[in-house]
N, C-alpha and C. Protein backbone atom coordinates (compact mmCIF):
# COMPACT_ATOMS: atom_id res chain seq x y z
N UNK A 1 32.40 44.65 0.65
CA UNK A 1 31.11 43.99 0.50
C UNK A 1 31.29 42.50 0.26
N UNK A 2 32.62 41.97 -0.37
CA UNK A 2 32.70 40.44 -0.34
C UNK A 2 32.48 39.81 0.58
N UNK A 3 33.10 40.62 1.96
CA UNK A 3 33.05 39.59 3.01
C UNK A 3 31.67 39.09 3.43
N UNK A 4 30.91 40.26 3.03
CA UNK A 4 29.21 39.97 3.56
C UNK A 4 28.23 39.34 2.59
N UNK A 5 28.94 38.72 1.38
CA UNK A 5 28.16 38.22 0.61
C UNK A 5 27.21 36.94 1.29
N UNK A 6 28.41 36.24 1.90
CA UNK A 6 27.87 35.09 2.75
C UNK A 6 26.33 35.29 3.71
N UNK A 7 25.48 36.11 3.84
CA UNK A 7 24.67 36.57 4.65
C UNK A 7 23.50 36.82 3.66
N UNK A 8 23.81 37.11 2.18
CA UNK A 8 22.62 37.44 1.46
C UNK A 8 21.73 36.25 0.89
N UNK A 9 22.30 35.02 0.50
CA UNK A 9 22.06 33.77 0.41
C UNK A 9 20.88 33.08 2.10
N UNK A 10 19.71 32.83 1.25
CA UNK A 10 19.17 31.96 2.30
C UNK A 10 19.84 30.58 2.28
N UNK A 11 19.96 29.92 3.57
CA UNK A 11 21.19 29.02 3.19
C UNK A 11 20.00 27.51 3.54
N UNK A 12 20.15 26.31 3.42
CA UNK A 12 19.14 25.30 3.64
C UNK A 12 19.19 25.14 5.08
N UNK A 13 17.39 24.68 5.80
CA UNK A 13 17.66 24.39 7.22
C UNK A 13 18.34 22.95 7.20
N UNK A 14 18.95 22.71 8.72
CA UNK A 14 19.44 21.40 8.80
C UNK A 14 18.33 20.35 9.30
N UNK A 15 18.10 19.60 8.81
CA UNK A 15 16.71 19.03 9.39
C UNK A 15 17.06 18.15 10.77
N UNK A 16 17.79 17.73 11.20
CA UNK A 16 18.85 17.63 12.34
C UNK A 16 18.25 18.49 13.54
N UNK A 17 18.46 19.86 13.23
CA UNK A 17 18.77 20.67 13.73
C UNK A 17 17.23 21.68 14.02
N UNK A 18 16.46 21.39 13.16
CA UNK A 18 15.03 21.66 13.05
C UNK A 18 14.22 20.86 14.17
N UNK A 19 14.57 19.53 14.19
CA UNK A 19 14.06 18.35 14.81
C UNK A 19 14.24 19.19 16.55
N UNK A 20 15.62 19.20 16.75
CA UNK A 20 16.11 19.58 18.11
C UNK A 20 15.00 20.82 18.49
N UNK A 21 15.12 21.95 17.30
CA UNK A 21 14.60 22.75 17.93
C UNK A 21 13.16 22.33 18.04
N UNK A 22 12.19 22.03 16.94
CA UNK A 22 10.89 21.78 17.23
C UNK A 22 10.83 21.03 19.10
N UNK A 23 11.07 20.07 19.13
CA UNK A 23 11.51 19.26 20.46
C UNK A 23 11.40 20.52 21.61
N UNK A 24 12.40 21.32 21.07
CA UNK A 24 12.87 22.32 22.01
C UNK A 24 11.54 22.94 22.56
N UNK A 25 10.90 23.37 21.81
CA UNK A 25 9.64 24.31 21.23
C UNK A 25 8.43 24.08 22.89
N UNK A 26 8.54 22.48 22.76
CA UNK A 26 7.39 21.98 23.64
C UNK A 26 7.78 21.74 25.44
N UNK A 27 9.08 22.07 25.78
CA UNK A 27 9.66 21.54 26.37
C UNK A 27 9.38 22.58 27.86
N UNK A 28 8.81 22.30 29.11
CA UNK A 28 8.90 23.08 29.86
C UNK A 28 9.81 22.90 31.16
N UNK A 29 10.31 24.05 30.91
CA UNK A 29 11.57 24.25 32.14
C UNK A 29 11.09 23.97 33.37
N UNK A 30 11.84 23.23 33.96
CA UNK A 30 11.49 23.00 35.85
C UNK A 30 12.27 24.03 36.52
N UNK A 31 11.64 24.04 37.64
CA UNK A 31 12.26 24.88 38.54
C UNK A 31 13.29 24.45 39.46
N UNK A 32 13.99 23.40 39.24
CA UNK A 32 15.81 23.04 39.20
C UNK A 32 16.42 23.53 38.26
N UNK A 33 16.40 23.79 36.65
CA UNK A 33 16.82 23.88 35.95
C UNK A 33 16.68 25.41 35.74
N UNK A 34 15.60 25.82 36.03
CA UNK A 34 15.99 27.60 36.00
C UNK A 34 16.63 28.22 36.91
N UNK A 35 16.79 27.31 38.29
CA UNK A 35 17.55 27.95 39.42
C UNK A 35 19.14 27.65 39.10
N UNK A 36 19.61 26.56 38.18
CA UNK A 36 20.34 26.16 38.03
C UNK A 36 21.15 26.92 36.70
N UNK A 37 20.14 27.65 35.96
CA UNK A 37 20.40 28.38 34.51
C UNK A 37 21.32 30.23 35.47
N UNK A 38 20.23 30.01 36.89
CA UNK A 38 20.18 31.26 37.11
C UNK A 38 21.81 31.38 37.91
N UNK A 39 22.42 30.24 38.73
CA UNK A 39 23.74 29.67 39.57
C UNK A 39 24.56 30.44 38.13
N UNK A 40 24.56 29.59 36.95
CA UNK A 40 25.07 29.55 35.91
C UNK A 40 25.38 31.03 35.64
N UNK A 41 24.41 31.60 35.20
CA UNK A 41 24.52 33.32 34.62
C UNK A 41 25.29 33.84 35.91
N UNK A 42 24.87 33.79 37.27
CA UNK A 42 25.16 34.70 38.39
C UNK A 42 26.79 33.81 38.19
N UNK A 43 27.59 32.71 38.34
CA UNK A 43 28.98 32.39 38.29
C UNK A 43 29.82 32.99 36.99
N UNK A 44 29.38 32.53 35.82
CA UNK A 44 29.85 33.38 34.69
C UNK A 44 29.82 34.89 34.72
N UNK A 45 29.11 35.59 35.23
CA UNK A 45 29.57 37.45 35.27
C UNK A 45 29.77 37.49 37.06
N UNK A 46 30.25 36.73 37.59
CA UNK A 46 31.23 36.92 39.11
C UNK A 46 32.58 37.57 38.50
N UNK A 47 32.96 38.55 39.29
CA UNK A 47 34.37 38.47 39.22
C UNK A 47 35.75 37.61 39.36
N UNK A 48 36.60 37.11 38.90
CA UNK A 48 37.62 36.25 39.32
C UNK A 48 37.84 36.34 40.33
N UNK A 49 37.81 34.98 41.21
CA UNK A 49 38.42 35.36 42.33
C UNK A 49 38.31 33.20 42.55
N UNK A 50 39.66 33.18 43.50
CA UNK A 50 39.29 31.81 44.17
C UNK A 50 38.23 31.65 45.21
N UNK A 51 37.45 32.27 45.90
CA UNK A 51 36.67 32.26 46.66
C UNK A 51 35.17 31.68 46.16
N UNK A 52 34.98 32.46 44.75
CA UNK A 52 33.70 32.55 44.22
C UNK A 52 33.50 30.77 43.09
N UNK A 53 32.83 29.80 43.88
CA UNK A 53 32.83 28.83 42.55
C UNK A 53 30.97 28.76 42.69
N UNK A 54 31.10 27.50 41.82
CA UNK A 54 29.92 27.71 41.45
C UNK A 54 28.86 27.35 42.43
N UNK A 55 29.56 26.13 43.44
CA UNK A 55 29.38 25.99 44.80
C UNK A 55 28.72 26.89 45.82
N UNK A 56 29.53 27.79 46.05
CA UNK A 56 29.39 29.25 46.13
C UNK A 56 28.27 30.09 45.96
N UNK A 57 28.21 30.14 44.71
CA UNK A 57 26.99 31.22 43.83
C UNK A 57 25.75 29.85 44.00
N UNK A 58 26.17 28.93 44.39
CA UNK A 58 24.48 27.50 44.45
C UNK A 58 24.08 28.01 45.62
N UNK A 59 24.82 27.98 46.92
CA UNK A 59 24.47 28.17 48.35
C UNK A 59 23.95 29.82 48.73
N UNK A 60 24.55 30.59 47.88
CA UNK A 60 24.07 32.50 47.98
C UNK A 60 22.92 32.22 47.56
N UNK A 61 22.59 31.68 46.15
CA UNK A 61 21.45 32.00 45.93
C UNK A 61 20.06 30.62 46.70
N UNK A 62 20.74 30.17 47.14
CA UNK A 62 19.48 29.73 48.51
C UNK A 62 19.36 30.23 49.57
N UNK A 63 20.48 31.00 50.01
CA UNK A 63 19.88 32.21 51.25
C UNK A 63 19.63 33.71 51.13
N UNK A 64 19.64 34.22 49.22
CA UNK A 64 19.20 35.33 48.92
C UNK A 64 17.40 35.32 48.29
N UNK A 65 17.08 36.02 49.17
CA UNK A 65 15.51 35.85 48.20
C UNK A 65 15.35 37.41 47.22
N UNK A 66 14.75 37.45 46.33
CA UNK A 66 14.14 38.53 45.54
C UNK A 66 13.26 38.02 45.85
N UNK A 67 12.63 40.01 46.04
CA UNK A 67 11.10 40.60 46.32
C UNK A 67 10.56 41.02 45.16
N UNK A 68 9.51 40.18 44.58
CA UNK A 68 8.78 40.56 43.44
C UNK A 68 8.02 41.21 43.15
């Protein structure tokens, strides 16, 4: 149970860090940046391989469409 003491304590926000997120809060995503979130997720769970860069997973997903 020591190790989990650290977790029972409310600990102070960082007001730093409050700021960012409030900011965050209002902020609306473009549609470069979600296609670009989406390159991102689809390259990170690719399998290894030299073939696959992120290059790659940019150009697939402009000639793959999903049917909604």
């Amino acid at each position: 149970m020591a190790a989990r003491k650290q977790f029972l304590q409310v600990r102070p926000t960082d007001p730093a860090l409050k700021a960012l997120l409030d900011a965050a809060k209002g902020k609306k995503v473009t549609e470069a940046e979600l296609s670009e979130q989406r390159v991102s997720f689809a390259f990170g769970n690719a399998p290894v391989s030299d073939f696959i860069t992120k290059d790659s997973v940019r150009a697939s997903s402009r000639s793959i469409l999903i049917a909604g």
